[in-house]
N, C-alpha and C. Protein backbone atom coordinates (compact mmCIF):
# COMPACT_ATOMS: atom_id res chain seq x y z
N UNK A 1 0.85 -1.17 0.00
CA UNK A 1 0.00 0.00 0.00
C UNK A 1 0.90 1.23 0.00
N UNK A 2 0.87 1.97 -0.88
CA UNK A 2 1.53 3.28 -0.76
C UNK A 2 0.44 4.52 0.16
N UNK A 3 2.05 4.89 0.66
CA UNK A 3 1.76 5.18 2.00
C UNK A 3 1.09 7.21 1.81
N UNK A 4 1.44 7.72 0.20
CA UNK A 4 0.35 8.79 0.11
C UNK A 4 -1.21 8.37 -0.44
N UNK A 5 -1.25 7.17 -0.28
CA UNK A 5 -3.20 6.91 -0.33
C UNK A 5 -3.57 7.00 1.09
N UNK A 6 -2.72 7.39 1.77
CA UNK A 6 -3.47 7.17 3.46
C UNK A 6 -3.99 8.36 3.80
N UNK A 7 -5.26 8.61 4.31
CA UNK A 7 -5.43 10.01 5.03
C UNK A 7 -6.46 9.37 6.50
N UNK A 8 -5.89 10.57 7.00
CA UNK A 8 -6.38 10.26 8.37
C UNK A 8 -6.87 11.83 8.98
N UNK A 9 -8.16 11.59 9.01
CA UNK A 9 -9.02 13.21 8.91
C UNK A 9 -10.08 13.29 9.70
N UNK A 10 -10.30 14.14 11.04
CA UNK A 10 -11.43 14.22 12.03
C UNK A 10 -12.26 13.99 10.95
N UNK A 11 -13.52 13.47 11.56
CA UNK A 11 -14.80 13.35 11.45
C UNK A 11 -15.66 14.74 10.62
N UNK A 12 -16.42 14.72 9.72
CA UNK A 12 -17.26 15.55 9.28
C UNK A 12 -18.11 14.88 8.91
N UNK A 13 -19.47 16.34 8.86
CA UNK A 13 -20.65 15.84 8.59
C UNK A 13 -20.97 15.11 7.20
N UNK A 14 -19.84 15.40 6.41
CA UNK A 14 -20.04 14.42 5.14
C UNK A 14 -19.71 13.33 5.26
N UNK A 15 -19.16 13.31 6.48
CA UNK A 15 -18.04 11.68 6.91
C UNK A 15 -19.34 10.08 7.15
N UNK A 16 -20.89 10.42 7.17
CA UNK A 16 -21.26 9.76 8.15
C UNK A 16 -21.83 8.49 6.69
N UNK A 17 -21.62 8.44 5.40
CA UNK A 17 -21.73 7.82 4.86
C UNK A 17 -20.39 6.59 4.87
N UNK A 18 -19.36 6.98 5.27
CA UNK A 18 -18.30 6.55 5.19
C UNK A 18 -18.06 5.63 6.50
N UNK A 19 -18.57 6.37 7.29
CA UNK A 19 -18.52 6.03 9.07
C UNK A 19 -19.19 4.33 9.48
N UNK A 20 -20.18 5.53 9.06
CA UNK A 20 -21.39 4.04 9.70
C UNK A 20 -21.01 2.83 9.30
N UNK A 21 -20.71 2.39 8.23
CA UNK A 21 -20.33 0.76 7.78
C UNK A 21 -19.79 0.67 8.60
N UNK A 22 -18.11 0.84 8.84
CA UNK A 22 -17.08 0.70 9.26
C UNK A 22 -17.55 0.45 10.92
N UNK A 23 -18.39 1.72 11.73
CA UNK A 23 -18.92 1.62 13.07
C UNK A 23 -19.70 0.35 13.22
N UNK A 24 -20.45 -0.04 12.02
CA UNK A 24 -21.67 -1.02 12.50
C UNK A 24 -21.08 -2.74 12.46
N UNK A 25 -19.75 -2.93 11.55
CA UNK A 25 -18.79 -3.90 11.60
C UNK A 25 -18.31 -3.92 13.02
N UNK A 26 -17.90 -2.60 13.44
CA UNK A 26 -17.28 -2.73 14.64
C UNK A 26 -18.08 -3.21 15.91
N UNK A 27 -19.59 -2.67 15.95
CA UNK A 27 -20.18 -3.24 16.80
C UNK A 27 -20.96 -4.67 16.59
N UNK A 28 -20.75 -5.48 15.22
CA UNK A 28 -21.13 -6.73 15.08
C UNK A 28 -19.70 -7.25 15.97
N UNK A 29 -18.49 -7.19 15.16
CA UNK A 29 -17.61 -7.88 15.96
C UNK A 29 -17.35 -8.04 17.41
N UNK A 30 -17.29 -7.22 17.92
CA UNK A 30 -17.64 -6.81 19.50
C UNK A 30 -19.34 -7.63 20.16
N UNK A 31 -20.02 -7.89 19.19
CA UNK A 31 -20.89 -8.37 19.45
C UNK A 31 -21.78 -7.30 20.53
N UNK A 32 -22.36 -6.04 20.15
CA UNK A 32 -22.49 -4.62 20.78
C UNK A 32 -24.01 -4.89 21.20
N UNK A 33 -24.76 -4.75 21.98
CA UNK A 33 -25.85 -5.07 22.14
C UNK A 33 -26.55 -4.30 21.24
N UNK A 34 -28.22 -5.14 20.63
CA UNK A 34 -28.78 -4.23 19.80
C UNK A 34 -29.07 -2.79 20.16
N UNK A 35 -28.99 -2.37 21.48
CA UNK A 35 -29.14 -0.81 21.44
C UNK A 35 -27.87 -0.01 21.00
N UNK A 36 -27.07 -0.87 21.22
CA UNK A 36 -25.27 0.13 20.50
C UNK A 36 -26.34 0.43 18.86
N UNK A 37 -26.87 -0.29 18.46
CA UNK A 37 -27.12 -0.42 16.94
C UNK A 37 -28.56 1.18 16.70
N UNK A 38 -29.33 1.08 17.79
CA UNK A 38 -30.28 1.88 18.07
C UNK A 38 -29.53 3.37 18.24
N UNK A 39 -28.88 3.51 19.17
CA UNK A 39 -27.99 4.68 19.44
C UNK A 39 -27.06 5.68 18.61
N UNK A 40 -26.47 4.62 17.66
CA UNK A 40 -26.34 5.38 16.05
C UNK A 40 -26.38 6.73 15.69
N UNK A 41 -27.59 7.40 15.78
CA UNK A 41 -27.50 8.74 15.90
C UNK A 41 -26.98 9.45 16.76
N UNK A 42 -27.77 8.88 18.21
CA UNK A 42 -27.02 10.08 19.19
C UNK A 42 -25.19 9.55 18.86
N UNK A 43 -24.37 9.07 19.08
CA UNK A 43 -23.31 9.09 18.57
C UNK A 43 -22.70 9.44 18.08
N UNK A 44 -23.57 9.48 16.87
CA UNK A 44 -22.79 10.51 15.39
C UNK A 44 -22.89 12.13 15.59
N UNK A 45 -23.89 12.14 16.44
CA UNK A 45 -24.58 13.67 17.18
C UNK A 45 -23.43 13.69 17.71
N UNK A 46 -22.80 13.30 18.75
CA UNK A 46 -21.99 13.57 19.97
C UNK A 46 -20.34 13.71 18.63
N UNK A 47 -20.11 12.75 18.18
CA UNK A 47 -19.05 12.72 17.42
C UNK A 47 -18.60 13.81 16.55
N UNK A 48 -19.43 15.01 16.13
CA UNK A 48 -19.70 15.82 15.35
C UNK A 48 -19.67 17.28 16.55
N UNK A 49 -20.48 17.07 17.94
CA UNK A 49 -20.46 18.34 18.04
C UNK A 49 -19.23 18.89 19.08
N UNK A 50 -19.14 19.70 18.45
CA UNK A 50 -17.59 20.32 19.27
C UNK A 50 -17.72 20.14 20.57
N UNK A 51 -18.67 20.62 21.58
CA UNK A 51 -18.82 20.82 23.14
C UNK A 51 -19.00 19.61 23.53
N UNK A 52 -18.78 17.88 23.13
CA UNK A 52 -18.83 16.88 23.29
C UNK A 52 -16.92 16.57 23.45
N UNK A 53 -17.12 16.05 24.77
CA UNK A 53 -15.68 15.31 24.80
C UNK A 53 -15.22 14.00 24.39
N UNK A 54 -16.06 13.88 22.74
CA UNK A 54 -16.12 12.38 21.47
C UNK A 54 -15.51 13.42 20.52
N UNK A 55 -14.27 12.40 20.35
CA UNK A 55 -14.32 12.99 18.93
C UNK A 55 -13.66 11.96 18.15
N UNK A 56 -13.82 11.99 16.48
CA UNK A 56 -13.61 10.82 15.90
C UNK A 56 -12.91 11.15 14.61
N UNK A 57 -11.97 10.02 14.30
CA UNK A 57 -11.29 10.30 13.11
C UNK A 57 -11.79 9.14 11.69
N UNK A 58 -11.40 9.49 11.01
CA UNK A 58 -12.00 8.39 9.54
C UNK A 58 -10.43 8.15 8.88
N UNK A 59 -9.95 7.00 9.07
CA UNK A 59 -9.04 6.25 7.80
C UNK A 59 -9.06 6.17 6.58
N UNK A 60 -8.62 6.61 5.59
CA UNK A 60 -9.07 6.15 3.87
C UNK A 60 -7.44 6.16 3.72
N UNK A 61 -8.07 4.76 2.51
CA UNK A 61 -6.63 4.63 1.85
C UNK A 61 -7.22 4.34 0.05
N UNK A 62 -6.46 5.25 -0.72
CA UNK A 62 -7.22 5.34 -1.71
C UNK A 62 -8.68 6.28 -2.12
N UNK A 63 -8.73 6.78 -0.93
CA UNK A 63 -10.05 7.34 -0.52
C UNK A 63 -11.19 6.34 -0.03
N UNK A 64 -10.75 5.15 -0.37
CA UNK A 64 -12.14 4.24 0.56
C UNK A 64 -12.14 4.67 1.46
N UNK A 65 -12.99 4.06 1.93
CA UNK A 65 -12.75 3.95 3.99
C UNK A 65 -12.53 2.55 4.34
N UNK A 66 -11.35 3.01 5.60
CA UNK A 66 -10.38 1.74 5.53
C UNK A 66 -10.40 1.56 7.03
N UNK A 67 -10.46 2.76 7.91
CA UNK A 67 -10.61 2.37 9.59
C UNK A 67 -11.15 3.91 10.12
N UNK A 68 -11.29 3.45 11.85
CA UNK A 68 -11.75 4.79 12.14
C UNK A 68 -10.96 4.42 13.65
N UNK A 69 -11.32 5.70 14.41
CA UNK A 69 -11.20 5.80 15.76
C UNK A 69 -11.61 6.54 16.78
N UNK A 70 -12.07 6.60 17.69
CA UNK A 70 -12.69 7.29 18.74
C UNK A 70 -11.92 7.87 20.33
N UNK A 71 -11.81 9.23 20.16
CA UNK A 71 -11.59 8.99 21.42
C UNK A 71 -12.58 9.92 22.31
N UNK A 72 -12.26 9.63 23.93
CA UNK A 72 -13.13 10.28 24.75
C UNK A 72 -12.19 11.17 25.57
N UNK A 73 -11.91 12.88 25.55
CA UNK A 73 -11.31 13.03 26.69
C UNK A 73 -11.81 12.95 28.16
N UNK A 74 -10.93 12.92 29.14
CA UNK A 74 -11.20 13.44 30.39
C UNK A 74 -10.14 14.29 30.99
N UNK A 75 -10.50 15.07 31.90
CA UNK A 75 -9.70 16.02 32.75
C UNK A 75 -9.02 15.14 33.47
N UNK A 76 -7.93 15.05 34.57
CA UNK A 76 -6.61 14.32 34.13
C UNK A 76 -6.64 15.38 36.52
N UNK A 77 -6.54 14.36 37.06
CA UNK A 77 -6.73 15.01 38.66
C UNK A 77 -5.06 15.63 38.63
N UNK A 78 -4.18 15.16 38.38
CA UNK A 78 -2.93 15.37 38.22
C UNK A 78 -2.16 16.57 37.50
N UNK A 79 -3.16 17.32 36.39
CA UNK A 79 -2.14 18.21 35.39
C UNK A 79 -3.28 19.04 34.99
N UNK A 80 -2.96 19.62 34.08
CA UNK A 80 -4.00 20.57 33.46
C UNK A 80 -4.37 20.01 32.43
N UNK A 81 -3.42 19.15 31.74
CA UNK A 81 -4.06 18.50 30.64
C UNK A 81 -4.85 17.45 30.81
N UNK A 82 -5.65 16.94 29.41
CA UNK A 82 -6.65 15.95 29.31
C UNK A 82 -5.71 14.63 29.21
N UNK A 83 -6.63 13.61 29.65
CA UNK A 83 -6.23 12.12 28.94
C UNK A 83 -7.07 11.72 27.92
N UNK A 84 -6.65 11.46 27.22
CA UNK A 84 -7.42 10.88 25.67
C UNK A 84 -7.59 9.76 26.00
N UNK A 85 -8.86 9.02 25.99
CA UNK A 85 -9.42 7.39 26.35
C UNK A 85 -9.31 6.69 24.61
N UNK A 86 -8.53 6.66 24.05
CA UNK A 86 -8.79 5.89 22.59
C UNK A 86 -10.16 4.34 22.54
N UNK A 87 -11.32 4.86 22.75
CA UNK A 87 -12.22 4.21 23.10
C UNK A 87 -12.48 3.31 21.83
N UNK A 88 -12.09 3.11 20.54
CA UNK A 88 -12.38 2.71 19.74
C UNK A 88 -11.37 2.89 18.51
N UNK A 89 -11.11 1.96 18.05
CA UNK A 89 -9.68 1.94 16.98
C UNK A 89 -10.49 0.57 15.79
N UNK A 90 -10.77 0.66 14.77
CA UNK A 90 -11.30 -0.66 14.20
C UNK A 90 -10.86 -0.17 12.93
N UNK A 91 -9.99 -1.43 12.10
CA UNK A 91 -9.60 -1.35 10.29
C UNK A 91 -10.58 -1.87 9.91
N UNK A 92 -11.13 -1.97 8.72
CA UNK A 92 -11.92 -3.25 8.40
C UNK A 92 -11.08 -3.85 7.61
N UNK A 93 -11.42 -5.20 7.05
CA UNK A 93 -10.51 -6.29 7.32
C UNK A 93 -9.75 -6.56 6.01
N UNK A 94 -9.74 -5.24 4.92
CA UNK A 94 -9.49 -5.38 3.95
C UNK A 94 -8.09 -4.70 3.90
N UNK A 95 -8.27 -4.04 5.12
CA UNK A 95 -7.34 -2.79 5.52
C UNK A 95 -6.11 -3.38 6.48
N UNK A 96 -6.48 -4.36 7.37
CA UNK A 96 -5.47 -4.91 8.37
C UNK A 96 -4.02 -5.16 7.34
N UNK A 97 -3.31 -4.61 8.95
CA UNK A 97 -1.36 -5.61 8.50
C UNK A 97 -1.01 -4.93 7.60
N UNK A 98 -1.50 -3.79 7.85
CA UNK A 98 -0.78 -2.62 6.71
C UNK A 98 -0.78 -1.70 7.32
N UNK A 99 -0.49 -1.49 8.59
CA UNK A 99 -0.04 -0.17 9.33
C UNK A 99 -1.06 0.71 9.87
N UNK A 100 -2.28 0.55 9.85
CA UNK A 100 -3.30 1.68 9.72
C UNK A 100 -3.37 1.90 10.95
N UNK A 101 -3.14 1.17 11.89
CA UNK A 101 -3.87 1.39 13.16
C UNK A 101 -2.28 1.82 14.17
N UNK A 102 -1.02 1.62 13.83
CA UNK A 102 -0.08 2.40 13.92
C UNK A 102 -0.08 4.17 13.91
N UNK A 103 -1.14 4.39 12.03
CA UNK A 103 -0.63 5.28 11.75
C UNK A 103 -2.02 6.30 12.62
N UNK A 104 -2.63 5.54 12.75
CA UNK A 104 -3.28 6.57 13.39
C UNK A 104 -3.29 7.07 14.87
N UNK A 105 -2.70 5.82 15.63
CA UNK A 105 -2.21 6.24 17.01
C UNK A 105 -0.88 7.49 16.86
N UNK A 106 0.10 7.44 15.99
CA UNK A 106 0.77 8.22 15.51
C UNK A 106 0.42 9.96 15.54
N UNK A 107 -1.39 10.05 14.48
CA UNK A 107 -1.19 10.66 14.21
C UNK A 107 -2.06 11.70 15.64
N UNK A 108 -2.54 10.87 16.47
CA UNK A 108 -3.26 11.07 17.61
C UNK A 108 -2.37 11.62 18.59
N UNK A 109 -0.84 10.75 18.57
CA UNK A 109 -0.14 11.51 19.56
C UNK A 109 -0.07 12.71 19.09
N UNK A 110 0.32 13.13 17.65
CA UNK A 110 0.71 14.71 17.27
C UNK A 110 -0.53 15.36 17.67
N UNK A 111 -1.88 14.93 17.35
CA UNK A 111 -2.51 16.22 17.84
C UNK A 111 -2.81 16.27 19.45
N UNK A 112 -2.54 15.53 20.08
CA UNK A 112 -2.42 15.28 21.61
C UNK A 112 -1.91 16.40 21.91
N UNK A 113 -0.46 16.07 21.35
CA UNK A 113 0.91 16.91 21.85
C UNK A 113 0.94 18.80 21.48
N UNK A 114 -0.07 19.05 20.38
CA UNK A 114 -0.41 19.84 20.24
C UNK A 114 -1.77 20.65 21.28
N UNK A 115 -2.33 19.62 21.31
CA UNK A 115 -3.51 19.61 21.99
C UNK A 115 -3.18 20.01 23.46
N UNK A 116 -1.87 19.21 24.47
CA UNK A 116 -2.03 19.33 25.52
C UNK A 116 -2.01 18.62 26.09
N UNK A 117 -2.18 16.75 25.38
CA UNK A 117 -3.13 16.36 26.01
C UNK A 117 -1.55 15.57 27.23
N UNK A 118 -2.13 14.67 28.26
CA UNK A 118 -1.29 14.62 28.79
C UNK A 118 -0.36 13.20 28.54
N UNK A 119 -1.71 12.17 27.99
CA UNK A 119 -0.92 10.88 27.08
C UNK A 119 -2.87 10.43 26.76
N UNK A 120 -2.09 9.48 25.96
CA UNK A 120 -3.43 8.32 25.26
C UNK A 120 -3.50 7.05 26.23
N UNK A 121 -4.37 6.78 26.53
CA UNK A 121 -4.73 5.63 27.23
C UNK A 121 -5.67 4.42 25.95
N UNK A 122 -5.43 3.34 25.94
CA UNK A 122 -6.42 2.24 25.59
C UNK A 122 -6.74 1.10 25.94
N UNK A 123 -7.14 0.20 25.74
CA UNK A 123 -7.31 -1.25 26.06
C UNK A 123 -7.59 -1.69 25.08
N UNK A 124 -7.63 -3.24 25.07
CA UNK A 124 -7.88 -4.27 24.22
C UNK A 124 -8.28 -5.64 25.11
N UNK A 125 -8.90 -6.68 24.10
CA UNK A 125 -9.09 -7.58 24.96
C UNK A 125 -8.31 -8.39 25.05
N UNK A 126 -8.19 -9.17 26.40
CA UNK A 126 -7.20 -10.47 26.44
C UNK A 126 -6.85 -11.26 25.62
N UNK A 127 -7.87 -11.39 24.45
CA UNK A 127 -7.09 -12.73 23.31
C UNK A 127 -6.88 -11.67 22.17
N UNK A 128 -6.91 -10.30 22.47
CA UNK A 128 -6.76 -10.23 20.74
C UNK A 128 -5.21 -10.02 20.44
N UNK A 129 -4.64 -10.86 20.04
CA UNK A 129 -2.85 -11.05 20.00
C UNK A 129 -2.31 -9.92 19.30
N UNK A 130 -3.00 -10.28 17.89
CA UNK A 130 -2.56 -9.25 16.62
C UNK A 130 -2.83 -7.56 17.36
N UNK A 131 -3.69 -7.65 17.76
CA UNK A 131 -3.31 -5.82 18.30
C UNK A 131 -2.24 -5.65 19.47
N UNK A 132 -2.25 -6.91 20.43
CA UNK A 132 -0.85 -6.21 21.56
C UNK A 132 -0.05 -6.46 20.61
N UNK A 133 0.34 -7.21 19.94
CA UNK A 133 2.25 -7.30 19.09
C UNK A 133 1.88 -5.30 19.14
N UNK A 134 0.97 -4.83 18.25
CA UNK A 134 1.19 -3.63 17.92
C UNK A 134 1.58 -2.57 18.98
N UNK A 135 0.76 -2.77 19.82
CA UNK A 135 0.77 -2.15 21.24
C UNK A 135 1.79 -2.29 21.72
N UNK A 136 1.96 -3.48 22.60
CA UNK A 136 3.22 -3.74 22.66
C UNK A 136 4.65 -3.39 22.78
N UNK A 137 4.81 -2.71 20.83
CA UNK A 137 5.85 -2.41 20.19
C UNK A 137 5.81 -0.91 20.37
N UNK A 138 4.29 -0.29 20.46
CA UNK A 138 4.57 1.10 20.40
C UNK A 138 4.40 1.70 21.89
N UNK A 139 3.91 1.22 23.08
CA UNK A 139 3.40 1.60 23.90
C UNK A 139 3.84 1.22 24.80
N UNK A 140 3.60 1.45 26.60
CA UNK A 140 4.21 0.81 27.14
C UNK A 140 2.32 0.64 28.38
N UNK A 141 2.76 -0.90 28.66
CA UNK A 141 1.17 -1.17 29.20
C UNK A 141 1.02 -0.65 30.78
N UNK A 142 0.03 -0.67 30.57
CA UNK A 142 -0.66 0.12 31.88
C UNK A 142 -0.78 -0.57 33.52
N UNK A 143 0.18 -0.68 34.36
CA UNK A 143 0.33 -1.31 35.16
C UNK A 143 -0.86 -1.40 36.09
N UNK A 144 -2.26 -1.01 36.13
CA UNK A 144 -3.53 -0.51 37.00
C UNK A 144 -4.15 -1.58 36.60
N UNK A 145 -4.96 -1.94 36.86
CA UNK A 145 -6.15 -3.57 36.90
C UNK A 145 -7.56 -2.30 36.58
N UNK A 146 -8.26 -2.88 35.69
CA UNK A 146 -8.99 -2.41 35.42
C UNK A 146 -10.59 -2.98 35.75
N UNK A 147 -11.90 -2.53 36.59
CA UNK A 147 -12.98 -2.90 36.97
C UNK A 147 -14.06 -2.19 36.22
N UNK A 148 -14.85 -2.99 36.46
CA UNK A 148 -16.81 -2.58 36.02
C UNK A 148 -17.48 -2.77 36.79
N UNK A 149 -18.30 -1.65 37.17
CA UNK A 149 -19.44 -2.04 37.51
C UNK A 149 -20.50 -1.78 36.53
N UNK A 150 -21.41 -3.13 36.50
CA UNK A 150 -22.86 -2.43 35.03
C UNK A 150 -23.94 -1.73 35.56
N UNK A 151 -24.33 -0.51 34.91
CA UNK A 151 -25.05 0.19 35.99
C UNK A 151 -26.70 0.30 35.41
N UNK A 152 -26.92 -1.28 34.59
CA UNK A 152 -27.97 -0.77 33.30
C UNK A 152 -28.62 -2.71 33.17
């Protein structure tokens, strides 16, 4: 894949033809309950409006759409800056093992670092291998145990 077909570009309101596939793969795989599927709008609402601490980027390579990502800030008890929650990172599968999800953590730190922010935080799940190698290699893991409570 040559690496000037890649763009990696916040979210716009023209974006949501491009989006949604890519989002609605992501919540089949995840296996998202049918209201993730219901919720759709408010999402794309929140993803779009500035005074929302969602904001989302779109992958194209070639101009398809090739991945996306989400993050959530929060205020940070420690600094003035935010922590970026990378709540959502998904290629679709035409797109994997070609860097995409590298290039966009990449391009997340630059606007972080511009931004303020104070670092990126993410997770993944226990078996998914192919994303820690990536992680892994670029990151260093989060020594804190992480809990839920479901409040729904």
């Amino acid at each position: 894949m040559a690496m000037d077909r890649i763009g990696i570009a916040r979210l716009a309101a023209a974006d949501r033809a491009d989006w949604e596939p890519l989002w609605q793969d992501n919540l089949r795989h995840f296996r998202a309950p049918e209201g993730a599927f219901a919720d759709l709008p408010v999402i794309w609402q929140r993803l779009l409006d500035p005074a929302a601490p969602l904001w989302g980027w779109l992958i194209r390579v070639g101009g398809r759409p090739a991945g996306l990502g989400h993050v959530v800030l929060r205020w940070h008890t420690f600094s003035a800056g935010h922590v970026a929650l990378l709540e959502d990172l998904w290629i679709a599968p035409f797109a994997r093992r070609q860097g995409l999800g590298e290039r966009l953590i990449a391009h997340l730190a630059v606007e972080g670092r511009a931004a303020g922010w104070r670092r990126i935080e993410w997770e993944t799940e226990a078996d998914n291998h192919a994303a820690q190698r990536l992680y892994d290699r670029i990151a260093e893991p989060d020594p804190a145990r992480r809990y839920r409570l479901p409040l729904g």
